[in-house]
N, C-alpha and C. Protein backbone atom coordinates (compact mmCIF):
# COMPACT_ATOMS: atom_id res chain seq x y z
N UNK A 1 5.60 1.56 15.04
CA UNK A 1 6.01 0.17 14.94
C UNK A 1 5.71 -0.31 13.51
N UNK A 2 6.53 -0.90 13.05
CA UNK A 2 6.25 -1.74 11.64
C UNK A 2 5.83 -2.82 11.56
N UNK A 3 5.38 -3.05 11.39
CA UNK A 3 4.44 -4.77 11.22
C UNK A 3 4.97 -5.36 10.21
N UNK A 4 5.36 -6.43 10.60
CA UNK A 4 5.42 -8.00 9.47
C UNK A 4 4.85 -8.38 8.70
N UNK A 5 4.54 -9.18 7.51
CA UNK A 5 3.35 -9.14 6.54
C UNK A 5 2.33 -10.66 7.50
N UNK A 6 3.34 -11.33 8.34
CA UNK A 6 2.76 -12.30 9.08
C UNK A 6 1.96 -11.56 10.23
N UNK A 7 2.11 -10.53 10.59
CA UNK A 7 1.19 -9.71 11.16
C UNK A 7 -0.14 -9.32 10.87
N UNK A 8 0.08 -8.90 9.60
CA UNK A 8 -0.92 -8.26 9.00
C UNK A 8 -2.10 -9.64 8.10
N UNK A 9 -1.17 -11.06 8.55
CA UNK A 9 -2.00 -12.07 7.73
C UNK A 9 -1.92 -13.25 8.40
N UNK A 10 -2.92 -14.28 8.24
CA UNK A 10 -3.41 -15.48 9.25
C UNK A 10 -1.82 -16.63 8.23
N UNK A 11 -2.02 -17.29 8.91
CA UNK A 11 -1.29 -19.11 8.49
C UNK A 11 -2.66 -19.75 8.04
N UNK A 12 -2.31 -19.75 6.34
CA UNK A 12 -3.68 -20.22 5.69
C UNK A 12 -3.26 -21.90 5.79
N UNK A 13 -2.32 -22.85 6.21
CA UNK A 13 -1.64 -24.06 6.04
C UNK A 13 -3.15 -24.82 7.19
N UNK A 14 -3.35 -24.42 7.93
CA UNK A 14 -4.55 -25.06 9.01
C UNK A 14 -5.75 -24.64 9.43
N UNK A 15 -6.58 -23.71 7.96
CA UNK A 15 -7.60 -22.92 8.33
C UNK A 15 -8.94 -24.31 7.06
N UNK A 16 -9.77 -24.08 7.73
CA UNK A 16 -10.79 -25.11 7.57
C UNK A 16 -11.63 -24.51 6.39
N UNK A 17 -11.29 -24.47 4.86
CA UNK A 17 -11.97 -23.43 4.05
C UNK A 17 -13.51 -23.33 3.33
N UNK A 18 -13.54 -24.65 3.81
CA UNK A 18 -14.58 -25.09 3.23
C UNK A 18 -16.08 -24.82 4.71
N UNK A 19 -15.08 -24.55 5.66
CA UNK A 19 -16.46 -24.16 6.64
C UNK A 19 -16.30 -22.31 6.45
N UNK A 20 -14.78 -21.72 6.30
CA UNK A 20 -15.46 -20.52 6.42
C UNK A 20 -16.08 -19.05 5.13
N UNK A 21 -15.97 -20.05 4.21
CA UNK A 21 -16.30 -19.92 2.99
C UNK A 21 -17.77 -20.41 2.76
N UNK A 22 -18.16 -21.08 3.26
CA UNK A 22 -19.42 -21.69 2.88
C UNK A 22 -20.70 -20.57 3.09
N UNK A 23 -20.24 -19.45 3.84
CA UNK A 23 -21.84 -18.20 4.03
C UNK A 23 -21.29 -17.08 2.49
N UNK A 24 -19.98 -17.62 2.24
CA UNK A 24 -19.87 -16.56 1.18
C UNK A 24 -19.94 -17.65 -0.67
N UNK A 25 -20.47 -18.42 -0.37
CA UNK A 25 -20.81 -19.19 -1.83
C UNK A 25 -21.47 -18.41 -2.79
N UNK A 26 -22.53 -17.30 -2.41
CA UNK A 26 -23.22 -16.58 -3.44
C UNK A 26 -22.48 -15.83 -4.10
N UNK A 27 -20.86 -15.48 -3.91
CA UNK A 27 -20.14 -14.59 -3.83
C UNK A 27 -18.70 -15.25 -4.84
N UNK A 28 -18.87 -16.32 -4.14
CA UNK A 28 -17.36 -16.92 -4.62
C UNK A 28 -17.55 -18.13 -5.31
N UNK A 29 -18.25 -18.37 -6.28
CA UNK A 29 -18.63 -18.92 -7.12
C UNK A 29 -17.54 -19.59 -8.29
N UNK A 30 -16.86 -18.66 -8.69
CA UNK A 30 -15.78 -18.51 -9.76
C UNK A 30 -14.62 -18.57 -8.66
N UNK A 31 -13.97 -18.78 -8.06
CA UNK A 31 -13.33 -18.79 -7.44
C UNK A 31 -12.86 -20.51 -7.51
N UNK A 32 -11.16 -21.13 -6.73
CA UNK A 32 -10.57 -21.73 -6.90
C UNK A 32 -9.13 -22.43 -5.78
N UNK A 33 -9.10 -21.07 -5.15
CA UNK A 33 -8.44 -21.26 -4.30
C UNK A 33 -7.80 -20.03 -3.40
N UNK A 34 -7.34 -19.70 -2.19
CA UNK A 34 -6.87 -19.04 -1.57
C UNK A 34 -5.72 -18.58 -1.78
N UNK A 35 -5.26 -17.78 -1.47
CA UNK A 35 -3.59 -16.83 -1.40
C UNK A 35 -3.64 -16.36 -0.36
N UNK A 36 -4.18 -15.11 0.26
CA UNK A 36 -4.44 -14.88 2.07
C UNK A 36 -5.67 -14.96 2.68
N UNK A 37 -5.12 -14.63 3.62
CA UNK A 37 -6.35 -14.31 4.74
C UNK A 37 -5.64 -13.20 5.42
N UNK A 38 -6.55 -11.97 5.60
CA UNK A 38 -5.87 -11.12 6.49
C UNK A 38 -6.34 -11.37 7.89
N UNK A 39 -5.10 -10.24 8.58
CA UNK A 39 -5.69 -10.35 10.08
C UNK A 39 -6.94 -9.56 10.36
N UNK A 40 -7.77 -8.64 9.10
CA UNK A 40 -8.44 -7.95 9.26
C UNK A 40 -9.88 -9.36 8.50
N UNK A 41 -9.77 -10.32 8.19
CA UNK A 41 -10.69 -10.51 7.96
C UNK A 41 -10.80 -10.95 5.91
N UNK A 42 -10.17 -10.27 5.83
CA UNK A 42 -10.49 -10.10 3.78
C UNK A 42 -9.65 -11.36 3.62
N UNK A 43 -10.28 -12.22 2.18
CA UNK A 43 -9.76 -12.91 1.86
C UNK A 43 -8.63 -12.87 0.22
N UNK A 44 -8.15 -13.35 0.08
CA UNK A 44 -7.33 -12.90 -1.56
C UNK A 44 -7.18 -14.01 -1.98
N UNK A 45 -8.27 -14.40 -3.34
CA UNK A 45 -8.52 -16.09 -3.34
C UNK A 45 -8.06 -15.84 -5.34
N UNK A 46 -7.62 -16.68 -5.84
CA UNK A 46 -7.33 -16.82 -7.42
C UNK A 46 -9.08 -17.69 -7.91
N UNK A 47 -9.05 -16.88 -8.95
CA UNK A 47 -10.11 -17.00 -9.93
C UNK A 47 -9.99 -18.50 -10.41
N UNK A 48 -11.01 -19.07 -10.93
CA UNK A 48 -10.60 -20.00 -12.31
C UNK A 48 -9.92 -19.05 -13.79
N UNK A 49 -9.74 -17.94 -13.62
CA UNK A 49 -9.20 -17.36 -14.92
C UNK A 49 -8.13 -16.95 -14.28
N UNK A 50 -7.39 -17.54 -13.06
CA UNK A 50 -6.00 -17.06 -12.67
C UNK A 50 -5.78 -16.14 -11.97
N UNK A 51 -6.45 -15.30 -12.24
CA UNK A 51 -6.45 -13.54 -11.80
C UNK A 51 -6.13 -13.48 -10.28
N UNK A 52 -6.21 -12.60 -9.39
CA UNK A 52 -6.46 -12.56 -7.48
C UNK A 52 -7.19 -11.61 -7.78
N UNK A 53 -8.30 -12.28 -6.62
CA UNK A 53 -9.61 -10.80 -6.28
C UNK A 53 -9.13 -10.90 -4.76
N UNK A 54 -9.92 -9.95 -4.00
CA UNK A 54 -9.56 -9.16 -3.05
C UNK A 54 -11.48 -9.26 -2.25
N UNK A 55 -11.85 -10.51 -1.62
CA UNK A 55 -13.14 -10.00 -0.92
C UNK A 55 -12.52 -9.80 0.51
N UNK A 56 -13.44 -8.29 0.23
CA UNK A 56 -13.64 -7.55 1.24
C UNK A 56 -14.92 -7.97 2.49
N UNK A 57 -14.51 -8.58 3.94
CA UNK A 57 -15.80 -8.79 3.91
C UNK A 57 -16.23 -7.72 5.12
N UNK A 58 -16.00 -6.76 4.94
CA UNK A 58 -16.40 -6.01 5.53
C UNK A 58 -17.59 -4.97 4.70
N UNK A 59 -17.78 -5.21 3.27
CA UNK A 59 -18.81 -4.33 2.26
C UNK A 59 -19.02 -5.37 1.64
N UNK A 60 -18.74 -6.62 1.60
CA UNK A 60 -19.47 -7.36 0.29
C UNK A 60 -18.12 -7.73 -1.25
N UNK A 61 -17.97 -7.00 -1.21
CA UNK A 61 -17.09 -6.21 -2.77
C UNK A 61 -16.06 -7.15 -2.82
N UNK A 62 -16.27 -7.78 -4.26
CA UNK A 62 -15.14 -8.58 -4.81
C UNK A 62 -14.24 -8.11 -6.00
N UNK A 63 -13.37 -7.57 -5.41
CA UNK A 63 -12.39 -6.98 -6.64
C UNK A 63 -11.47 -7.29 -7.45
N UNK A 64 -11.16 -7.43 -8.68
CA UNK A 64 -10.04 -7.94 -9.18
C UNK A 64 -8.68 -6.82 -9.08
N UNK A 65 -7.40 -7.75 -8.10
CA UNK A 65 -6.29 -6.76 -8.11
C UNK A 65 -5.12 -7.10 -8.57
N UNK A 66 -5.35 -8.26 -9.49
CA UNK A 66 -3.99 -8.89 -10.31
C UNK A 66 -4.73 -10.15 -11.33
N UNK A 67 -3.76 -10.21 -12.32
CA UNK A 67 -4.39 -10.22 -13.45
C UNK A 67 -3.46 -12.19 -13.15
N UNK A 68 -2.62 -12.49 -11.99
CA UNK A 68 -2.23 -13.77 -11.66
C UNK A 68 -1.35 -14.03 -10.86
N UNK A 69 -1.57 -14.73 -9.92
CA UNK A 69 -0.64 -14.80 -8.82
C UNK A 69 0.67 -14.15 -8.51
N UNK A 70 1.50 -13.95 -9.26
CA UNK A 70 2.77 -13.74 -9.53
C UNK A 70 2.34 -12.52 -9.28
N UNK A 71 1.53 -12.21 -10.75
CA UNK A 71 1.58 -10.44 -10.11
C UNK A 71 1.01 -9.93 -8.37
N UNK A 72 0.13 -10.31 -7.88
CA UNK A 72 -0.45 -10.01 -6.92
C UNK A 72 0.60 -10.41 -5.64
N UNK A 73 1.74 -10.89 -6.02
CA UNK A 73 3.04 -11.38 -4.90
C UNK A 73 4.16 -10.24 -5.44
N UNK A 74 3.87 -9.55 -6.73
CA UNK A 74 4.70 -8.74 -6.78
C UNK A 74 3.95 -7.33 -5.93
N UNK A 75 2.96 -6.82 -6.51
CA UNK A 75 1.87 -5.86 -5.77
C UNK A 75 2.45 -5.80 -4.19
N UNK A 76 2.76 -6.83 -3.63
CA UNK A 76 2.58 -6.86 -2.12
C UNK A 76 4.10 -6.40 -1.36
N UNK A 77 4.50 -5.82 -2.71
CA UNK A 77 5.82 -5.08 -2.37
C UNK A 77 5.70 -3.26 -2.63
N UNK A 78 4.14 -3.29 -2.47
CA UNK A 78 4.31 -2.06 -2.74
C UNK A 78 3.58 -1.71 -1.52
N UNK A 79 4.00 -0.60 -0.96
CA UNK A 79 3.66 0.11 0.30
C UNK A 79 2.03 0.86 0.41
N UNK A 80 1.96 1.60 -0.38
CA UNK A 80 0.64 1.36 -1.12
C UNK A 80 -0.88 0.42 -0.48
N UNK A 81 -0.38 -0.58 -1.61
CA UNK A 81 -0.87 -1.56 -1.73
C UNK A 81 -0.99 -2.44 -0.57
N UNK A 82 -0.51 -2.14 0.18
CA UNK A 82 0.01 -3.16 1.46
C UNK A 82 -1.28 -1.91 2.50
N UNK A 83 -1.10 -1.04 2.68
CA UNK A 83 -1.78 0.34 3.35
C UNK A 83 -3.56 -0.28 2.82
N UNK A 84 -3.57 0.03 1.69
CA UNK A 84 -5.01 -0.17 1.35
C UNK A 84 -5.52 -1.52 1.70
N UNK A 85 -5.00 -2.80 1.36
CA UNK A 85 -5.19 -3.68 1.80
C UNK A 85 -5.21 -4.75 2.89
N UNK A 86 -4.66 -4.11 3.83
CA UNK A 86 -4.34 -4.44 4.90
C UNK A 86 -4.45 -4.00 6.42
N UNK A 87 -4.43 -2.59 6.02
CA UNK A 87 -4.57 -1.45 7.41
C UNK A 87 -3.97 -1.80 8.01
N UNK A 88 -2.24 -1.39 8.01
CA UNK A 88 -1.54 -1.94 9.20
C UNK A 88 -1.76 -1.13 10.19
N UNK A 89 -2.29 0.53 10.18
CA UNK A 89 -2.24 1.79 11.08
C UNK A 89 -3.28 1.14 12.03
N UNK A 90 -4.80 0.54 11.11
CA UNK A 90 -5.51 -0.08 12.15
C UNK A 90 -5.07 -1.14 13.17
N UNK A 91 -4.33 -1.84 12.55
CA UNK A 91 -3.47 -3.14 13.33
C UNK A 91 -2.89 -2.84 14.35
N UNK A 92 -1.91 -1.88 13.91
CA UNK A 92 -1.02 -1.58 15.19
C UNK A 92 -1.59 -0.64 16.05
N UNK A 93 -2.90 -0.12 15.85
CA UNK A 93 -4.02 0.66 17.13
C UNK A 93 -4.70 -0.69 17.58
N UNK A 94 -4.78 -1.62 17.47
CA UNK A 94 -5.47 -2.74 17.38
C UNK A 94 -4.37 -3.84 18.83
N UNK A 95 -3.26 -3.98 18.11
CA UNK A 95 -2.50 -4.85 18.98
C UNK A 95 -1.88 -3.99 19.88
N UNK A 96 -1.98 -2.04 19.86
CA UNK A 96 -1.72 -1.18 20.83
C UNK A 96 -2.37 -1.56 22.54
N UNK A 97 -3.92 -1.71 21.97
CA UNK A 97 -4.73 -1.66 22.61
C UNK A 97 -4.86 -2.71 23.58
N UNK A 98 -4.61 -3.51 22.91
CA UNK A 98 -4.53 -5.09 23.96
C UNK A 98 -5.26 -5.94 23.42
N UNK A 99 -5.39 -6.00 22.18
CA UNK A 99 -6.76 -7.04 21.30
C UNK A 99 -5.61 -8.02 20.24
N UNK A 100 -5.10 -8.78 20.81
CA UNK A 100 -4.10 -9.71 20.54
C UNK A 100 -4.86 -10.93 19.46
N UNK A 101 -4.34 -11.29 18.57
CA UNK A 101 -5.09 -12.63 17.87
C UNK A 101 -4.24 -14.22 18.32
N UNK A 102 -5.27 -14.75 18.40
CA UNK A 102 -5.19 -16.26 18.75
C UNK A 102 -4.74 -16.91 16.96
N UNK A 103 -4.54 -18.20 17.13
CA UNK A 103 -4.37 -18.78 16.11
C UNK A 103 -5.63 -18.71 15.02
N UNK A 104 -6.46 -19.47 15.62
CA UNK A 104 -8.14 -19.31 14.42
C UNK A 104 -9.14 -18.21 14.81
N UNK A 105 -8.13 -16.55 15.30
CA UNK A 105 -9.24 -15.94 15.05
C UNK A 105 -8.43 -14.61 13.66
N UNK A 106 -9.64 -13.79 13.53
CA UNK A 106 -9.33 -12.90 13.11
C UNK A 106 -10.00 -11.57 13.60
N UNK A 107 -9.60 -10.24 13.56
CA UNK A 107 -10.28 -9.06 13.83
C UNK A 107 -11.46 -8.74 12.84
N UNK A 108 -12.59 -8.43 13.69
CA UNK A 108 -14.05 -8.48 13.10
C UNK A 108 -14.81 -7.48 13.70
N UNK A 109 -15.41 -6.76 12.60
CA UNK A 109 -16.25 -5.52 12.98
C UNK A 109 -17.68 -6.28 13.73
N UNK A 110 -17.75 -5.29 14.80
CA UNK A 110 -18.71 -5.39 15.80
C UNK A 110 -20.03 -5.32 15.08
N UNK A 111 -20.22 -4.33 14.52
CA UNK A 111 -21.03 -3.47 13.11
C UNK A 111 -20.45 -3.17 11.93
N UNK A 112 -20.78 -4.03 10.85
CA UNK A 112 -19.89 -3.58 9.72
C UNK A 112 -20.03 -2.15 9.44
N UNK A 113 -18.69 -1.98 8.11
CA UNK A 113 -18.98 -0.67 7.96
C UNK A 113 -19.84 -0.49 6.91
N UNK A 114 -20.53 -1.49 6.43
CA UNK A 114 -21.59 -1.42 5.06
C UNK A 114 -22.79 -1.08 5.62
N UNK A 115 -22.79 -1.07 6.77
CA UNK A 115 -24.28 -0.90 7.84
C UNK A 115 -24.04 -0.05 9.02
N UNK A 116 -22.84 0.87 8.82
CA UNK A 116 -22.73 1.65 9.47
C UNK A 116 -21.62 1.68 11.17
N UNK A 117 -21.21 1.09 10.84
CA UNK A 117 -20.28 0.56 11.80
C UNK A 117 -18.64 1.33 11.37
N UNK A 118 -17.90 1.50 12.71
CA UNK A 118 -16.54 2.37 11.82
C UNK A 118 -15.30 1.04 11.85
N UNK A 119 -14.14 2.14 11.35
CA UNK A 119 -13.14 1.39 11.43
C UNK A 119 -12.13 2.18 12.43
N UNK A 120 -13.00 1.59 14.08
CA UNK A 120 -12.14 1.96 14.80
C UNK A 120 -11.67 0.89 15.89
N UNK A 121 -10.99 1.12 16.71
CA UNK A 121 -10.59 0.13 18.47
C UNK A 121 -11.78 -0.16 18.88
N UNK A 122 -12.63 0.40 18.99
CA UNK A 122 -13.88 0.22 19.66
C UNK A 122 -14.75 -0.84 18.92
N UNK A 123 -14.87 -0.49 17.88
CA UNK A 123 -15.73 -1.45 17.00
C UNK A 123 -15.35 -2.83 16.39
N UNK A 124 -14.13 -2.90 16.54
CA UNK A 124 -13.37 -4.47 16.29
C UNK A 124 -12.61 -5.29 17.69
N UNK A 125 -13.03 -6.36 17.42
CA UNK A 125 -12.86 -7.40 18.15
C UNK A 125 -12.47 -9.14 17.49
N UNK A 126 -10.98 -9.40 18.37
CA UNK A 126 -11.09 -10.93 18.03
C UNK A 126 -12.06 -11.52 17.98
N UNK A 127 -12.09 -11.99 16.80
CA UNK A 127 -13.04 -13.28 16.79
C UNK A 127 -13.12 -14.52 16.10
N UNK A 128 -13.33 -15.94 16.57
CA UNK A 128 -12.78 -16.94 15.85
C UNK A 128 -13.73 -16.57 14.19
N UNK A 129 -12.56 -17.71 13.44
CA UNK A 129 -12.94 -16.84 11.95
C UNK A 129 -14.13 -17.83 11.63
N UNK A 130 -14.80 -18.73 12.07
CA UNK A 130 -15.79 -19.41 11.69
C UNK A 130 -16.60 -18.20 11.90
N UNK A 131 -16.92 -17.87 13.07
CA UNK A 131 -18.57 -16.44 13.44
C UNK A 131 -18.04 -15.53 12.40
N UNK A 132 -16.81 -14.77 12.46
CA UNK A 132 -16.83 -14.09 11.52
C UNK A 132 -16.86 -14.06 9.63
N UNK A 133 -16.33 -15.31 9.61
CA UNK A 133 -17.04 -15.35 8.38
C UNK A 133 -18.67 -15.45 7.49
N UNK A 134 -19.35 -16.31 8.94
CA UNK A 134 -20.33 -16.31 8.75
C UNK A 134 -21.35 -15.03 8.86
N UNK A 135 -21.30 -14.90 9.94
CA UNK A 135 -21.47 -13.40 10.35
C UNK A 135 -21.26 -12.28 9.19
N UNK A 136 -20.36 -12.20 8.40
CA UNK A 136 -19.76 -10.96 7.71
C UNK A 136 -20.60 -11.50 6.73
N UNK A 137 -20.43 -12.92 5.57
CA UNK A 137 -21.15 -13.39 4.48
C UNK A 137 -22.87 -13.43 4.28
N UNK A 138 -23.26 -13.59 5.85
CA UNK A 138 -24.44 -13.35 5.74
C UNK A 138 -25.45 -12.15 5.64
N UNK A 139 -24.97 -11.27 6.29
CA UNK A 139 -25.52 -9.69 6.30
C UNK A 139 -25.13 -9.28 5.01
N UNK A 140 -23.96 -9.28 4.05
CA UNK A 140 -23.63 -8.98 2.97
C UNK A 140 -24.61 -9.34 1.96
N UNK A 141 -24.79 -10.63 1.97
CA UNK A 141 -25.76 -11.53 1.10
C UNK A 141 -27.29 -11.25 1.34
N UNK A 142 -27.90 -11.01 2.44
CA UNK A 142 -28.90 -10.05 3.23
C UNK A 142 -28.90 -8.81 2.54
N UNK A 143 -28.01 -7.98 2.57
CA UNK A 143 -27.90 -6.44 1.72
C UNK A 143 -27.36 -5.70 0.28
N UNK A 144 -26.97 -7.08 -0.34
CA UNK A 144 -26.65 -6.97 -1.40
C UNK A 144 -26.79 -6.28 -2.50
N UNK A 145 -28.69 -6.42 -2.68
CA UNK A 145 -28.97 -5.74 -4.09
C UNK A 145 -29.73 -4.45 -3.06
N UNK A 146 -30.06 -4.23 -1.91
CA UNK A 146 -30.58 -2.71 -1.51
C UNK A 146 -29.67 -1.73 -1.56
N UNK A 147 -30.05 -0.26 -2.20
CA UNK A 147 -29.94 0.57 -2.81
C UNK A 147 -28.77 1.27 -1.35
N UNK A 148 -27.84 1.87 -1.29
CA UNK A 148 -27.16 2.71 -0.18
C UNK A 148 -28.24 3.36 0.22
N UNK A 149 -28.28 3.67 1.82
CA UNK A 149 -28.81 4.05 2.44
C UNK A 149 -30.68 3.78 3.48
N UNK A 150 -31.06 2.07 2.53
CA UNK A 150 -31.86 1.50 2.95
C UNK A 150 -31.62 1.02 4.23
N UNK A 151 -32.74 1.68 4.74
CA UNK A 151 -33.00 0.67 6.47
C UNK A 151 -33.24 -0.78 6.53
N UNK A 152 -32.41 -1.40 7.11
CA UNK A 152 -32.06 -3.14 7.47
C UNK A 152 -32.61 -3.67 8.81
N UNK A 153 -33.65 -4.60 8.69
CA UNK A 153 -33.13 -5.12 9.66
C UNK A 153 -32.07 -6.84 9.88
N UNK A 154 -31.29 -6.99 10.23
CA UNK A 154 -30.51 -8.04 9.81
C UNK A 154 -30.55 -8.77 11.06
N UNK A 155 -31.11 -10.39 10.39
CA UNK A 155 -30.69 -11.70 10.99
C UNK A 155 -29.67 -12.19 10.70
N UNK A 156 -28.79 -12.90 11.73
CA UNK A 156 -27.73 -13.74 11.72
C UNK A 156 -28.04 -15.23 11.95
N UNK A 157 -28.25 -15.71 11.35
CA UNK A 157 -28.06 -17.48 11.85
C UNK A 157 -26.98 -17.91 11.87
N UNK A 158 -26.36 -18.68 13.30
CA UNK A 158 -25.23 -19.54 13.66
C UNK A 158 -25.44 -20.85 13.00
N UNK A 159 -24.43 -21.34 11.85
CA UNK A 159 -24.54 -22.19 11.19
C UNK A 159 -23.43 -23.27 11.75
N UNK A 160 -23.68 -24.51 12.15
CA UNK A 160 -23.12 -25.80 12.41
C UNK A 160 -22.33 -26.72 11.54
């Protein structure tokens, strides 16, 4: 099955950004404004220097993958690019399965994979994108500067 790019990405027109951004402030600092939201969770927000980064919030990792909007709308014509960023193979094992998305959720690792968690059916689940953002921003920000392979133990606080 081929997936739609509306498949593979939320309707950013009625998403509340300022609540689900707020566990990732240590992170997105330089930042300015949104371009997506995937259905997997990652956000693709423009810099104050124009550019699109790519947080991942499944590791933390904020990447630069276009040097300005335009380009990063051209990028998204590449098959590629669309594969790495998006996982439609996961998607469509995902909406195979019977794990359908609602309007304000998105698919969210049970266990990230920065802490050992996979990227499979089993380990992801809808979830509204407030827990998961918080959820994902906080353990990140929790594990940030420890070295790969340090033992964690990780608190979550539900933030209001």
């Amino acid at each position: 099955m081929a997936l739609t790019f509306e498949q593979l990405t939320k309707d950013i027109a009625d998403i509340d950004f300022d609540d689900i951004l707020s566990c990732w402030q240590w992170r997105l600092a330089d930042m300015k404004a949104v371009a997506t939201v995937s259905a997997l969770g990652d956000i693709f927000l423009v810099g104050h220097d124009d550019a699109v980064y790519w947080l991942q919030t499944d590791s933390g990792d904020l990447t630069k993958v276009a040097e300005t909007l335009e380009e990063y709308e051209q990028l998204l014509g590449d098959e590629e690019n669309i594969d790495n960023w998006f996982l439609p193979l996961l998607i469509e094992n995902l909406l195979a399965s019977g794990k359908m998305l609602k309007e304000n959720e998105v698919y969210s690792y049970k266990k990230l994979p920065i802490i050992g968690g996979e990227y499979s059916v089993d380990n992801i689940e809808p979830t509204h994108m407030s827990v998961h953002f918080a959820f994902s921003g906080q353990i990140c920000e929790q594990i940030k500067d420890l070295p790969n392979g340090t033992k964690v133990n990780i608190k979550f606080e539900r933030k209001n």
